[in-house]
N, C-alpha and C. Protein backbone atom coordinates (compact mmCIF):
# COMPACT_ATOMS: atom_id res chain seq x y z
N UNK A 1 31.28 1.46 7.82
CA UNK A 1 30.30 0.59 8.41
C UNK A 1 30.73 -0.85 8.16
N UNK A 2 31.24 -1.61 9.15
CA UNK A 2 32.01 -2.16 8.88
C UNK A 2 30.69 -3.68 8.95
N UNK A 3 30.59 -5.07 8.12
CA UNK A 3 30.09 -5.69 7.88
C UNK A 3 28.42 -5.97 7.10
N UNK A 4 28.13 -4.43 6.79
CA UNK A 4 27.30 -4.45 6.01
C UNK A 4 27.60 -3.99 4.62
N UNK A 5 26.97 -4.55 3.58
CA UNK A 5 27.71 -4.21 1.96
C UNK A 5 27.23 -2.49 1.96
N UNK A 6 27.55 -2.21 0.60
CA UNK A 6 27.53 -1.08 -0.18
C UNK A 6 26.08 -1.21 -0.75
N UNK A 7 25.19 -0.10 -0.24
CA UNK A 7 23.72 0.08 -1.14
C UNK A 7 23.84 1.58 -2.12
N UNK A 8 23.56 0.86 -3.25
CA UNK A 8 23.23 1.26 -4.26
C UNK A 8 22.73 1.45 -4.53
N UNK A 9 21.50 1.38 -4.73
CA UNK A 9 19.91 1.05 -5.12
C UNK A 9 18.76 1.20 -4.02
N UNK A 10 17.76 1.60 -4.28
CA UNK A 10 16.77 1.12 -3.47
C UNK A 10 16.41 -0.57 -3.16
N UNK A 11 15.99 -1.10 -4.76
CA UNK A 11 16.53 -2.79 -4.66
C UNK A 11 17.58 -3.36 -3.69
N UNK A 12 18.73 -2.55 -3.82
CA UNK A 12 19.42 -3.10 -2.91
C UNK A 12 19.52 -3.00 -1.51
N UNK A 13 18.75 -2.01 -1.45
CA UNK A 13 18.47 -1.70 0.27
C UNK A 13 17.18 -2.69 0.57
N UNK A 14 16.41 -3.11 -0.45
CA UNK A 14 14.86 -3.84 -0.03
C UNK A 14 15.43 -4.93 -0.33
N UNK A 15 16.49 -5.64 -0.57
CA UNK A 15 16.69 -6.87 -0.32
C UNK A 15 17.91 -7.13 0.04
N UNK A 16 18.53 -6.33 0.95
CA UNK A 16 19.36 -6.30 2.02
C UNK A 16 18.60 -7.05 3.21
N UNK A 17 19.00 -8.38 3.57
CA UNK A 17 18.38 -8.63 5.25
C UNK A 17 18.83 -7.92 5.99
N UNK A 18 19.58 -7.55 6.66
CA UNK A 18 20.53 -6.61 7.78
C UNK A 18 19.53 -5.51 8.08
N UNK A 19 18.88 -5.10 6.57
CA UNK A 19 18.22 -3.90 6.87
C UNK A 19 16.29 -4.14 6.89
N UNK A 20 16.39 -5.02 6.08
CA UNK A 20 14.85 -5.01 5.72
C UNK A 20 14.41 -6.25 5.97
N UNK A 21 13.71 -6.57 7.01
CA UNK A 21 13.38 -8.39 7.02
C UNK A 21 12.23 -8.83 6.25
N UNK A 22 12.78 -10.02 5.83
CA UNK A 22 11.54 -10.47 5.16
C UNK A 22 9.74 -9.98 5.32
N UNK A 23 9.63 -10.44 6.41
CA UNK A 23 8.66 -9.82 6.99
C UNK A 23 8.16 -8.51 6.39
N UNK A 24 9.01 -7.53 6.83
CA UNK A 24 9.31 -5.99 6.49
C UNK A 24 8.94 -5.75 5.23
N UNK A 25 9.74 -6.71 4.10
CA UNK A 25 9.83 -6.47 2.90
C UNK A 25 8.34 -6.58 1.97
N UNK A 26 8.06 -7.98 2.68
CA UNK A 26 6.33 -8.34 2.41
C UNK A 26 5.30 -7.11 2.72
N UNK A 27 5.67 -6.64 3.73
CA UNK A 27 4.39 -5.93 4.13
C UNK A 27 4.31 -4.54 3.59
N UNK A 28 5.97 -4.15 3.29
CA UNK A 28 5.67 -2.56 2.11
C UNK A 28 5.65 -2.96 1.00
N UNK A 29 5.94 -4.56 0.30
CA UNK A 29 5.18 -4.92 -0.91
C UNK A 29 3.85 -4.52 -1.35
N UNK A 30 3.32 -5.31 0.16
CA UNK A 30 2.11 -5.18 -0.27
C UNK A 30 1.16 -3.67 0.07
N UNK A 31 1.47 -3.05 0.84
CA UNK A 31 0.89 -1.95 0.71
C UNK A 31 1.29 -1.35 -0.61
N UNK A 32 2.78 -1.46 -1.20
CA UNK A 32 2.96 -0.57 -2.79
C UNK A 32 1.36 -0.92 -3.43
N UNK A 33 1.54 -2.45 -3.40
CA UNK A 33 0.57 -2.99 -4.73
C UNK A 33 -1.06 -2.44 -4.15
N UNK A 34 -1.55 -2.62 -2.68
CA UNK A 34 -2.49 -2.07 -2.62
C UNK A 34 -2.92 -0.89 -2.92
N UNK A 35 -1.96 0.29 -2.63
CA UNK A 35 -2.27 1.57 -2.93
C UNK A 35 -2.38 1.68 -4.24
N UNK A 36 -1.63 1.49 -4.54
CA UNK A 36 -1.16 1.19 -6.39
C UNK A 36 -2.72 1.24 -7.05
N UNK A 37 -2.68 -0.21 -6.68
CA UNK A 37 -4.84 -1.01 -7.34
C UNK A 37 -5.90 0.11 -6.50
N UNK A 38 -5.23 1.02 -5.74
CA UNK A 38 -6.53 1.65 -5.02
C UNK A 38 -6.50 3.13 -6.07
N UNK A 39 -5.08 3.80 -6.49
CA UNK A 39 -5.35 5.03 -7.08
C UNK A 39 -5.56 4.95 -8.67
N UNK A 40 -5.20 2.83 -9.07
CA UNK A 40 -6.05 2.71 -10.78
C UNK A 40 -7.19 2.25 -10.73
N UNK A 41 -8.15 2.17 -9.32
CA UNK A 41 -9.03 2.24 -9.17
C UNK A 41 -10.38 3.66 -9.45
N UNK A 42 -9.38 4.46 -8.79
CA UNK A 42 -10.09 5.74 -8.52
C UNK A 42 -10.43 5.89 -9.49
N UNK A 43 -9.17 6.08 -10.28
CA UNK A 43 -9.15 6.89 -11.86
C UNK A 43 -9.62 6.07 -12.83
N UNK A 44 -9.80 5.00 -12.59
CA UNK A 44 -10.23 4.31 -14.20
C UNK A 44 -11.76 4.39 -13.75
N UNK A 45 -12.31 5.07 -12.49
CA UNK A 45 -14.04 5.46 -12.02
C UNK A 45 -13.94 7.00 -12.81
N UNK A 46 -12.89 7.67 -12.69
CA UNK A 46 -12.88 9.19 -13.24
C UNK A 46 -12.81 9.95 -11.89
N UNK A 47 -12.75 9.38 -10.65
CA UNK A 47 -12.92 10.07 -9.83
C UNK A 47 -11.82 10.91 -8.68
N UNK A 48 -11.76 12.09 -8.48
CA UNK A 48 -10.92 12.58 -7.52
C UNK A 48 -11.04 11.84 -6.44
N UNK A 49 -9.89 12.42 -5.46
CA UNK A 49 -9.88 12.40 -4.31
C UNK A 49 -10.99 12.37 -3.18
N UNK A 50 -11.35 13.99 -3.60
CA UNK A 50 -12.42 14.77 -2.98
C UNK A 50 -13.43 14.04 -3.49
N UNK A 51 -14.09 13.59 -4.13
CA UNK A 51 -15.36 12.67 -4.74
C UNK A 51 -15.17 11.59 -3.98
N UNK A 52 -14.04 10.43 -4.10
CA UNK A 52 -13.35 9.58 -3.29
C UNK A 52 -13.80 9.91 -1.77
N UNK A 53 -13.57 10.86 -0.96
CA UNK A 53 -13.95 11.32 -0.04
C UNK A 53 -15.30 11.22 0.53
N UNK A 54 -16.08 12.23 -0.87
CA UNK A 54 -17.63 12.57 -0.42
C UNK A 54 -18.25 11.05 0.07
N UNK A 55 -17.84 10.35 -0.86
CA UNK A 55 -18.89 8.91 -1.03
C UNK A 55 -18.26 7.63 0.00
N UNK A 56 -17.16 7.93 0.69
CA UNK A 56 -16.14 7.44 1.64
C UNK A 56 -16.41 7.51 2.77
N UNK A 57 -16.37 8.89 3.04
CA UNK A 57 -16.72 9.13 4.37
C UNK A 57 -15.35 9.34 4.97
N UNK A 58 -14.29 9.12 3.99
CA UNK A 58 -12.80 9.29 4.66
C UNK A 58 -12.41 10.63 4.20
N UNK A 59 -11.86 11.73 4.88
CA UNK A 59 -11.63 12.75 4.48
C UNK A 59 -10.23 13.06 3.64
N UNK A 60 -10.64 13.93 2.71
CA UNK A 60 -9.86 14.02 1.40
C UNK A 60 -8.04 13.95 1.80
N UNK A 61 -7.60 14.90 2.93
CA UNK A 61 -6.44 14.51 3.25
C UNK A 61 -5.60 13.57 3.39
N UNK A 62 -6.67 12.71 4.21
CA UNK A 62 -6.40 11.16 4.63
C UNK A 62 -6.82 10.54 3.28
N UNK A 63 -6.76 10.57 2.54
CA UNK A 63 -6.91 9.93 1.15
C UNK A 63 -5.83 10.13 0.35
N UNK A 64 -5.42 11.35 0.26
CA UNK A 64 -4.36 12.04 -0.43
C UNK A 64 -2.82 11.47 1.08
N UNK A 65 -2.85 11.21 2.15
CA UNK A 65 -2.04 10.88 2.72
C UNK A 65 -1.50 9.30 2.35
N UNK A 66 -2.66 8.40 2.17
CA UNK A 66 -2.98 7.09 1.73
C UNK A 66 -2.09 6.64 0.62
N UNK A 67 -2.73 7.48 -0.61
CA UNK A 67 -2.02 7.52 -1.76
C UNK A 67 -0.75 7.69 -2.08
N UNK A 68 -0.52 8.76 -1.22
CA UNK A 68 1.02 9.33 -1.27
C UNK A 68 2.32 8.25 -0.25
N UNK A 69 1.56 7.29 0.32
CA UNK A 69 2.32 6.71 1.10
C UNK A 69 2.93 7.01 2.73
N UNK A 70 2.34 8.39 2.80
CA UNK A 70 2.68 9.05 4.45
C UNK A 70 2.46 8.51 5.41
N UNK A 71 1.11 7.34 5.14
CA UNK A 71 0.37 6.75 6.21
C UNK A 71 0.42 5.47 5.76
N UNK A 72 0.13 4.52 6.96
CA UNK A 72 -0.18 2.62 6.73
C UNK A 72 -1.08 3.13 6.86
N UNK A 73 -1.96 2.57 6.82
CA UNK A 73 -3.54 2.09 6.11
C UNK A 73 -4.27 1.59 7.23
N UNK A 74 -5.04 2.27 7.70
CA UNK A 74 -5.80 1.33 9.21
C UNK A 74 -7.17 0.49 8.11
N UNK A 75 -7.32 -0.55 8.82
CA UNK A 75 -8.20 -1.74 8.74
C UNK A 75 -9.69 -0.95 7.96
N UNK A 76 -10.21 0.13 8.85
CA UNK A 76 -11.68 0.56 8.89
C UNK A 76 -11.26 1.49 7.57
N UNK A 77 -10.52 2.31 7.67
CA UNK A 77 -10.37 3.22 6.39
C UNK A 77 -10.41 2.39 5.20
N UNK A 78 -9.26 1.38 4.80
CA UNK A 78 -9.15 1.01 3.75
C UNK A 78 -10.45 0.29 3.18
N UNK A 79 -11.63 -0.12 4.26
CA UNK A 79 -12.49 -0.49 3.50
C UNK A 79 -13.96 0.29 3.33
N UNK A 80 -14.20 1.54 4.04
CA UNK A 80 -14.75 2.89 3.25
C UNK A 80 -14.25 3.07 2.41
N UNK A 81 -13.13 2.63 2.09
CA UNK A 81 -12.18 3.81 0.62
C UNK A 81 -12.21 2.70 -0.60
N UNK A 82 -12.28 1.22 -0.34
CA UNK A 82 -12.35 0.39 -0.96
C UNK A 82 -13.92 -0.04 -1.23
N UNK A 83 -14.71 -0.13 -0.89
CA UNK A 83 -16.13 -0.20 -1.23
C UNK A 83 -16.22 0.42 -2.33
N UNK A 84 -16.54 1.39 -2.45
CA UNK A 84 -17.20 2.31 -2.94
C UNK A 84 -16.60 2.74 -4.79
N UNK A 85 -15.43 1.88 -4.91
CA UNK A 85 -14.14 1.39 -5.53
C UNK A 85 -14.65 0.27 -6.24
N UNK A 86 -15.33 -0.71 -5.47
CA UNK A 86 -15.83 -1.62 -6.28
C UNK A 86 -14.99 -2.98 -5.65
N UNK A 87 -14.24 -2.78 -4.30
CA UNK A 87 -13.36 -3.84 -4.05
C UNK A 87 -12.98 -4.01 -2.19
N UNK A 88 -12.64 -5.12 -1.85
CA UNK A 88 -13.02 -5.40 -0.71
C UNK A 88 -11.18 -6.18 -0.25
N UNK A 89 -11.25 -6.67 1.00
CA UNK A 89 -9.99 -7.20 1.36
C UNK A 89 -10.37 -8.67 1.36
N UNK A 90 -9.35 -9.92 1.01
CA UNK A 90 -9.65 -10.86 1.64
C UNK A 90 -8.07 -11.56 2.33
N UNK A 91 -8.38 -12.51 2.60
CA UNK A 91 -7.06 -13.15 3.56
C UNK A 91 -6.99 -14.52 2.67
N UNK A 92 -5.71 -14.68 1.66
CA UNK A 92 -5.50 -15.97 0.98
C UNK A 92 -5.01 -16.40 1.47
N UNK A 93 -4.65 -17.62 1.64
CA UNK A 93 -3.05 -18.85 1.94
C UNK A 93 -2.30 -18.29 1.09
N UNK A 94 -0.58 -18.64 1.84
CA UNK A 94 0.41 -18.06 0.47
C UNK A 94 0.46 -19.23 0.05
N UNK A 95 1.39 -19.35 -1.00
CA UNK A 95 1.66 -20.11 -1.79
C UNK A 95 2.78 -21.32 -1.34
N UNK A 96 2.26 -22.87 -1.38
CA UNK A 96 3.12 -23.51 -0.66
C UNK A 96 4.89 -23.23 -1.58
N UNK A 97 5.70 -23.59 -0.69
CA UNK A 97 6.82 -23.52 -1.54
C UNK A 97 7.61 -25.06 -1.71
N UNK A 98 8.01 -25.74 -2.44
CA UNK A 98 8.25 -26.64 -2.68
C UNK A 98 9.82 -26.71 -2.85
């Protein structure tokens, strides 16, 4: 493959431009970290999936799909699944860069 380096790493594939654009890179950041805060959410409530579910209204699969990363996250789900969690979405400014 001629003009792209040698990946090694996952790191090195997520901060490869050729492969992953900035853009790109931001936005499975931030779903890691959301899902992440959504399943030390669950558990520091004590609660399954299926409980997660009952009180959701999102069905247990699609919860367990969520978590596991199979699926992006539509708008309406993440905030049945986030309520009830104790937590909501908002839209910050990034950070100027100087």
């Amino acid at each position: 493959m001629k003009g792209k380096k040698t990946i090694d790493t996952f790191s090195d594939y997520m901060n490869d431009e050729a492969r992953v654009s900035p853009a790109d890179r931001e936005r499975i950041n931030f779903e890691i970290a959301l899902i992440g805060k959504m399943i030390e959410a669950r558990e520091q409530r004590g609660m399954s999936q299926r409980e997660l579910a009952e009180i959701s209204g999102v069905k247990q699969p699609a919860i367990a799909r969520l978590e596991s990363m199979r699926t992006t996250p539509q708008i309406d789900t993440l905030f049945k699944v986030l309520h009830p969690l104790g937590y909501t979405i908002e839209i910050v400014p990034l950070r100027q860069v100087e």
